[in-house]
PDB file of N, CA and C in Angstrom:
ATOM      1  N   UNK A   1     -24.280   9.698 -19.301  1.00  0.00           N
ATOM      2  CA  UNK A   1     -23.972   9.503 -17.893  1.00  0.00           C
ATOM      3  C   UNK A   1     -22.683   8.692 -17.722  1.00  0.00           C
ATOM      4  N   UNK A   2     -22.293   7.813 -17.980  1.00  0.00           N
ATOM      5  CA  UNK A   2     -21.442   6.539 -18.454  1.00  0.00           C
ATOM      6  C   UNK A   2     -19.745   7.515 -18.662  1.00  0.00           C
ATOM      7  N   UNK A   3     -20.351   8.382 -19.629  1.00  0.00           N
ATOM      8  CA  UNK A   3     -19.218   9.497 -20.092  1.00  0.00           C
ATOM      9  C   UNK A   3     -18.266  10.345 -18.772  1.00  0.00           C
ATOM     10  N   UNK A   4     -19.478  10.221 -18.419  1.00  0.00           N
ATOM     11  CA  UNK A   4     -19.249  11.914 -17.439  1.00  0.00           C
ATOM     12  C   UNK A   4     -18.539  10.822 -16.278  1.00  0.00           C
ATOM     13  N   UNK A   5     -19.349   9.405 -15.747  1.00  0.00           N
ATOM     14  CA  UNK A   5     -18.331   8.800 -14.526  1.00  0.00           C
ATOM     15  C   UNK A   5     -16.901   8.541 -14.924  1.00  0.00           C
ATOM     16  N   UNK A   6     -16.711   7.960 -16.099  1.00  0.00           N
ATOM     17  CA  UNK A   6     -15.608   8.017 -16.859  1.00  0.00           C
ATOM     18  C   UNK A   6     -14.810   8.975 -16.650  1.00  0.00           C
ATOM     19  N   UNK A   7     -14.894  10.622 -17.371  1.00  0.00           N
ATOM     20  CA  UNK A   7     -14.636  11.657 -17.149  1.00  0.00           C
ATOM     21  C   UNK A   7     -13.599  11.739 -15.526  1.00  0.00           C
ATOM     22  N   UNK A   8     -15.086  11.582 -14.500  1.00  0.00           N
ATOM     23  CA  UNK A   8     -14.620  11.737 -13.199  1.00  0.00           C
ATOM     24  C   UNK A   8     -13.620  10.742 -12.722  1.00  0.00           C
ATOM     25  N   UNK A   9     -13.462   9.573 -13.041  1.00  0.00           N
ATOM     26  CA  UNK A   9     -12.666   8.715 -12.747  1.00  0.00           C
ATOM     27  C   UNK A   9     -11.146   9.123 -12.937  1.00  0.00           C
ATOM     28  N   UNK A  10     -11.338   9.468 -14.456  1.00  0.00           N
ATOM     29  CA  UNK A  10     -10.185   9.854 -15.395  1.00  0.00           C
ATOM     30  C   UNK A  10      -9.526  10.831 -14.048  1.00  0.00           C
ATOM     31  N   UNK A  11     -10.338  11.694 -13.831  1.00  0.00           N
ATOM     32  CA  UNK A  11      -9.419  13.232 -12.558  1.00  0.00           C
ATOM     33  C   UNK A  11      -9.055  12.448 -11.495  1.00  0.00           C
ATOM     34  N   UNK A  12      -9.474  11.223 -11.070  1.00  0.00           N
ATOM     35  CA  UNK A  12      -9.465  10.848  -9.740  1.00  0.00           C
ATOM     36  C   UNK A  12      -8.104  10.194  -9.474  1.00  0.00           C
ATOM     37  N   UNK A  13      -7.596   9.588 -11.349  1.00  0.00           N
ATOM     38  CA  UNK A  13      -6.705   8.287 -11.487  1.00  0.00           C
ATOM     39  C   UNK A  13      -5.313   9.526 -11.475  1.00  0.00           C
ATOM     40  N   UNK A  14      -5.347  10.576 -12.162  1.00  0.00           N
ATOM     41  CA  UNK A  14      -5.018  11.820 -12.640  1.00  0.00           C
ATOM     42  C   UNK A  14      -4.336  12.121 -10.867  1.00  0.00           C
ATOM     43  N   UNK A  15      -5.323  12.498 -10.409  1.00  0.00           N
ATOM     44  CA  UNK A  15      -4.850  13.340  -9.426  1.00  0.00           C
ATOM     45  C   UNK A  15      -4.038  12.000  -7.582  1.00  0.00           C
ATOM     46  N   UNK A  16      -4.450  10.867  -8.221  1.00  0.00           N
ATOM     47  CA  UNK A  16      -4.158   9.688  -7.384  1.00  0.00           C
ATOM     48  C   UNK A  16      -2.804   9.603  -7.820  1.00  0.00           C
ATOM     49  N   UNK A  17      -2.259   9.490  -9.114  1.00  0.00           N
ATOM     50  CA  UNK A  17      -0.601   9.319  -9.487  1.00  0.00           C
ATOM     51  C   UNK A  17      -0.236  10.295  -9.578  1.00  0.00           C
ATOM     52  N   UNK A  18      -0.606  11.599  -9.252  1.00  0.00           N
ATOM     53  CA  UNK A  18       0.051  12.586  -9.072  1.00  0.00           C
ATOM     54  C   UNK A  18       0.555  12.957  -7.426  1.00  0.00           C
ATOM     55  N   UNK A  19      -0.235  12.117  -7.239  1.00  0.00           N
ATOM     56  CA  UNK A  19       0.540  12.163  -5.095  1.00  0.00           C
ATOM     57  C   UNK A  19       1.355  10.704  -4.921  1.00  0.00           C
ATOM     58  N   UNK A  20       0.833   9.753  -5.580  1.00  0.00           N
ATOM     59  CA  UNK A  20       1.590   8.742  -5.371  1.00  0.00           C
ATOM     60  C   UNK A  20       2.610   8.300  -5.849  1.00  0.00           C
ATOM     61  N   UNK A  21       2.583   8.735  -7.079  1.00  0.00           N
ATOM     62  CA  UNK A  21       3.776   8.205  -8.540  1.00  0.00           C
ATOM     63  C   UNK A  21       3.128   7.213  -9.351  1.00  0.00           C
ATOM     64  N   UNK A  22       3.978   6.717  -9.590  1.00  0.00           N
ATOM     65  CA  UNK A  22       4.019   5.654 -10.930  1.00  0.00           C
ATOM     66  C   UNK A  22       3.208   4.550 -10.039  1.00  0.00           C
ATOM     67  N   UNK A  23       2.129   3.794 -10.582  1.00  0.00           N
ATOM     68  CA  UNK A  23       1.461   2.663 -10.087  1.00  0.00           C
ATOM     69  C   UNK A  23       1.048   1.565 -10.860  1.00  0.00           C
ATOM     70  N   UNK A  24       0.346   0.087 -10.499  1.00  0.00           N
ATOM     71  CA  UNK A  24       0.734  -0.495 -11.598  1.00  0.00           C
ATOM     72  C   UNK A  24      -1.057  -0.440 -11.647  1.00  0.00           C
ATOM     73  N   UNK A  25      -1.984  -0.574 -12.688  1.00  0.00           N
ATOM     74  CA  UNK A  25      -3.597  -0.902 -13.008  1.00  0.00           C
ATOM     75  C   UNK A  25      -4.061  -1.336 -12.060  1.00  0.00           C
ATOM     76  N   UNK A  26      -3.886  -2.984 -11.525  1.00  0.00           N
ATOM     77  CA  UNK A  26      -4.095  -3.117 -10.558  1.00  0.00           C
ATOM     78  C   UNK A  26      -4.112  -1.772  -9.121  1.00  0.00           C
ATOM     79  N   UNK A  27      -2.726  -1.605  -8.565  1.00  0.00           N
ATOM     80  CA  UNK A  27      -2.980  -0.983  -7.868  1.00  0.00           C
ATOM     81  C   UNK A  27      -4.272   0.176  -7.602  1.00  0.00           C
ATOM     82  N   UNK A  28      -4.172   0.775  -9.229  1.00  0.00           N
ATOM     83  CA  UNK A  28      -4.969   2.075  -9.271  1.00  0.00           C
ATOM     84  C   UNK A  28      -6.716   1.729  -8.617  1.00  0.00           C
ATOM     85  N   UNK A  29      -6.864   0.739  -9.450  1.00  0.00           N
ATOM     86  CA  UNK A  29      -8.214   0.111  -9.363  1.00  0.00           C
ATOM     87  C   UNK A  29      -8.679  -0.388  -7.984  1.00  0.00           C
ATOM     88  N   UNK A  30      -7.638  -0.311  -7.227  1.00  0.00           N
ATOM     89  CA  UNK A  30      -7.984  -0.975  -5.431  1.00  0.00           C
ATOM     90  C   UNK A  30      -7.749   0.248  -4.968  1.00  0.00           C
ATOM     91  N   UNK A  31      -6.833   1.362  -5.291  1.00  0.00           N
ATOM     92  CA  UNK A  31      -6.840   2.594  -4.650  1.00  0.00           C
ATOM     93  C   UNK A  31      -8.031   3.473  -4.913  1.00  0.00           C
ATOM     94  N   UNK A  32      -8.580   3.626  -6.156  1.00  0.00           N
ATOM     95  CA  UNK A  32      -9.387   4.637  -6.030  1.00  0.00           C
ATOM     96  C   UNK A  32     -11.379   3.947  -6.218  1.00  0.00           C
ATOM     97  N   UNK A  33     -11.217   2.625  -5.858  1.00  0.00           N
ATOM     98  CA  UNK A  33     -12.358   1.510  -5.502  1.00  0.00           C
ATOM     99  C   UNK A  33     -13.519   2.363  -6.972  1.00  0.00           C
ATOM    100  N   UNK A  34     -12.963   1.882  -7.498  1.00  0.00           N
ATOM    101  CA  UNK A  34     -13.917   2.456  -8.894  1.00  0.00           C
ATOM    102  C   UNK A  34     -14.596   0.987  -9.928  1.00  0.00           C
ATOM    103  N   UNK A  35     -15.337   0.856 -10.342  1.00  0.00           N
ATOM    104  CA  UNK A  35     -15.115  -0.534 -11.518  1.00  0.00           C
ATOM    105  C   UNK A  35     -14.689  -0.558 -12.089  1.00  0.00           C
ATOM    106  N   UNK A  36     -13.919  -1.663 -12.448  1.00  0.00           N
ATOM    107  CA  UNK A  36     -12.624  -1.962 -13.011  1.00  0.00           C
ATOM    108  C   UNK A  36     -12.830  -1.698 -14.457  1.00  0.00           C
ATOM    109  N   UNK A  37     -14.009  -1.835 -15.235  1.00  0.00           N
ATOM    110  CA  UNK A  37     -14.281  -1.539 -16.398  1.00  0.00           C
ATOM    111  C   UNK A  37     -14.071   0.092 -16.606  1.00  0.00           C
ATOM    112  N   UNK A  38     -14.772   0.286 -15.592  1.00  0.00           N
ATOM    113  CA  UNK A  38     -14.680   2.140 -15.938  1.00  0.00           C
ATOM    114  C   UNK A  38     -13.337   2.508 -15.408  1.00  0.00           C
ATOM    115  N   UNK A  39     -12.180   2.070 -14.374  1.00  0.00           N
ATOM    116  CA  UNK A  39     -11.483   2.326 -14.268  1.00  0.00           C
ATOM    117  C   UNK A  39     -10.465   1.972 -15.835  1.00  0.00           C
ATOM    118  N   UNK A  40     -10.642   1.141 -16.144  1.00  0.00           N
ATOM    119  CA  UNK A  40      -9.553   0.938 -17.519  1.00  0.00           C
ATOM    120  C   UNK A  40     -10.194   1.975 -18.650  1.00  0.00           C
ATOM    121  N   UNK A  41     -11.172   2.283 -18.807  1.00  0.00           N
ATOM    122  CA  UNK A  41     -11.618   3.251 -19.479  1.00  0.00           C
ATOM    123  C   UNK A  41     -10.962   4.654 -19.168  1.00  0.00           C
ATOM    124  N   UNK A  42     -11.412   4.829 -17.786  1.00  0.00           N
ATOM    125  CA  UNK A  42     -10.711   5.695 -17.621  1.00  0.00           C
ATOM    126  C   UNK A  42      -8.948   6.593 -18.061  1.00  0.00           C
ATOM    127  N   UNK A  43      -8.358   5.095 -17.601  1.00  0.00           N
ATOM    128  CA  UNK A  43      -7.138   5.070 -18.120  1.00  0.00           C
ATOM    129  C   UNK A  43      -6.538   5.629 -19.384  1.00  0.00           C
ATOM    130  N   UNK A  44      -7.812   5.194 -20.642  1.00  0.00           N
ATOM    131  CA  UNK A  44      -7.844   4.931 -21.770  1.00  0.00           C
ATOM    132  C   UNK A  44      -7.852   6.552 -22.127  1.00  0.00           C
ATOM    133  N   UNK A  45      -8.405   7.365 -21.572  1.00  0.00           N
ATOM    134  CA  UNK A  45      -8.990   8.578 -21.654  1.00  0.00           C
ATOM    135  C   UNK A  45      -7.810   9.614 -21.385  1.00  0.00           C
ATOM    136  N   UNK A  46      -7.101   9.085 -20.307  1.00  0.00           N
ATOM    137  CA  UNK A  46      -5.451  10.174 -19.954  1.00  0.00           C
ATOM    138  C   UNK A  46      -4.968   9.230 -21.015  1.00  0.00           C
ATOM    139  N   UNK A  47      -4.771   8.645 -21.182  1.00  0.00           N
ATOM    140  CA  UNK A  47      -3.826   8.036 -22.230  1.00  0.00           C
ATOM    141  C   UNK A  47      -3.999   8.791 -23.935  1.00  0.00           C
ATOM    142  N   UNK A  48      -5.529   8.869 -24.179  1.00  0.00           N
ATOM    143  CA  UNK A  48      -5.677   9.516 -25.524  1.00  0.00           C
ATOM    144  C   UNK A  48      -5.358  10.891 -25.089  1.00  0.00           C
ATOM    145  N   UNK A  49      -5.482  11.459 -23.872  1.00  0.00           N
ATOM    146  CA  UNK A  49      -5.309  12.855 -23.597  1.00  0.00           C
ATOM    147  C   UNK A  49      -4.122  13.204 -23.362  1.00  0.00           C
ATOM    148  N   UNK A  50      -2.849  12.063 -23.673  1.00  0.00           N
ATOM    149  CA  UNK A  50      -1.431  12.533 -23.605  1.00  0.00           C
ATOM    150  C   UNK A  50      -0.831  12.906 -22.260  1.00  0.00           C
ATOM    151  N   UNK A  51      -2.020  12.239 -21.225  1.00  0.00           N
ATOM    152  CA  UNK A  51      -1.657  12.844 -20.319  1.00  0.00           C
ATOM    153  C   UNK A  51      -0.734  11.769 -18.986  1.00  0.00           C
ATOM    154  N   UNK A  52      -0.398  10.615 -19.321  1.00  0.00           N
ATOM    155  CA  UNK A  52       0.260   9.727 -18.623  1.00  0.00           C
ATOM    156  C   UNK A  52       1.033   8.579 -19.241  1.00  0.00           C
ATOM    157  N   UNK A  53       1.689   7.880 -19.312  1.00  0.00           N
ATOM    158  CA  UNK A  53       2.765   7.260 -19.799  1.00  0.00           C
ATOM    159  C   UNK A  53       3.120   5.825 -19.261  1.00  0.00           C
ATOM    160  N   UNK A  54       3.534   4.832 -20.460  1.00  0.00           N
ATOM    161  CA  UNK A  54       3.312   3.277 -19.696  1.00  0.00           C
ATOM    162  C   UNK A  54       5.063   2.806 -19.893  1.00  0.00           C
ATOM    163  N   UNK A  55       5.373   2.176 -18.983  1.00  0.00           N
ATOM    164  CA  UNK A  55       6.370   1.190 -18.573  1.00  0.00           C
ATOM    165  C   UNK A  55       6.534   0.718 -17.859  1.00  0.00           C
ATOM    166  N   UNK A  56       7.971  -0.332 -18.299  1.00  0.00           N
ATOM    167  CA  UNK A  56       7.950  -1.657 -17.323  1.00  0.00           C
ATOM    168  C   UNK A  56       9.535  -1.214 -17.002  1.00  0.00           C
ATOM    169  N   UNK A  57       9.045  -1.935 -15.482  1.00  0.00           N
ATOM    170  CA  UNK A  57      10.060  -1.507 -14.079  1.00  0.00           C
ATOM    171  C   UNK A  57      10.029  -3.404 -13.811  1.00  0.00           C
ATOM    172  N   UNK A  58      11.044  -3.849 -14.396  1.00  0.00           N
ATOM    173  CA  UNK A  58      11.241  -5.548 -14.337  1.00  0.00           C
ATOM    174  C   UNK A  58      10.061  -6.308 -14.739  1.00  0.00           C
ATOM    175  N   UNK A  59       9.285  -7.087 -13.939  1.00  0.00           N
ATOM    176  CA  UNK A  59       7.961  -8.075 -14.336  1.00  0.00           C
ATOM    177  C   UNK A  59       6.632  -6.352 -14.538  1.00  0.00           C
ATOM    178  N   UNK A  60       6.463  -6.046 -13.434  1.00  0.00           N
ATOM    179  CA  UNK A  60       5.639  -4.582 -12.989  1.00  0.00           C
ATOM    180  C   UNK A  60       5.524  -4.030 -14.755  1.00  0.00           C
ATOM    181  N   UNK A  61       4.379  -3.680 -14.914  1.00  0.00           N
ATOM    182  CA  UNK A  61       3.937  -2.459 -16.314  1.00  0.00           C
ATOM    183  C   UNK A  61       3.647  -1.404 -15.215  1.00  0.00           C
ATOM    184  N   UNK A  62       3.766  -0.553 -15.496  1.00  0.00           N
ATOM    185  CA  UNK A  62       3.423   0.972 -14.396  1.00  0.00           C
ATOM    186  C   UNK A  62       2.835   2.027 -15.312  1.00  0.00           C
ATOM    187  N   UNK A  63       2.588   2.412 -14.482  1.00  0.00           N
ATOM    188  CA  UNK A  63       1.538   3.813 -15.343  1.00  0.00           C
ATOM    189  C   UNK A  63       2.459   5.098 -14.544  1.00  0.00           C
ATOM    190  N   UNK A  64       2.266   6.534 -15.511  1.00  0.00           N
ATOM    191  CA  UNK A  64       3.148   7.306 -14.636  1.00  0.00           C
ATOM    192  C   UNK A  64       2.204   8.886 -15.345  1.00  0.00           C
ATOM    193  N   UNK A  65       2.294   9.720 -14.405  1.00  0.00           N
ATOM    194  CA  UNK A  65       1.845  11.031 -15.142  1.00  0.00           C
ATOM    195  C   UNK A  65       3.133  11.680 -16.539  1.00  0.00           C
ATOM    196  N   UNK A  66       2.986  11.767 -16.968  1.00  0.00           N
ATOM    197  CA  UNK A  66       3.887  12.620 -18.171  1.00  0.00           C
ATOM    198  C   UNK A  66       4.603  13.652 -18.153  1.00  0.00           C
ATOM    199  N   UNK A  67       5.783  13.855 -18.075  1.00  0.00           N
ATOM    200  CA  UNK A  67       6.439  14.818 -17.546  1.00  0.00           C
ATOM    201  C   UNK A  67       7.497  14.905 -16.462  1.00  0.00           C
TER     202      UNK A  67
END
């Protein structure tokens, strides 16, 4: 079960920086009101899936879709 909210999170974070852009963790985690545990999991999940990309824009770390 744990997997699968994960899973869903993962599409939610996915399809949230794909309308918004580049955002920083924080942000993501107040935008798509998920727990913060499963939201960083989530993260963890496009990240092994090659599917989003990390840098820093001055102090800011940002997250960005790939591509």
């Amino acid at each position: 079960m744990l997997k699968t909210e994960i899973g869903f999170t993962a599409g939610d974070i996915y399809n949230l920086l794909k309308e918004k852009g580049p955002l920083t963790l924080k942000e993501i985690i107040n935008l798509i009101k998920a727990e913060q545990a499963i939201s960083v999991m989530a993260v963890g999940w496009l990240a092994r899936e090659d599917k989003i990309e990390f840098f820093q824009e001055g102090k800011k770390k940002l997250i960005k879709l790939k591509g």
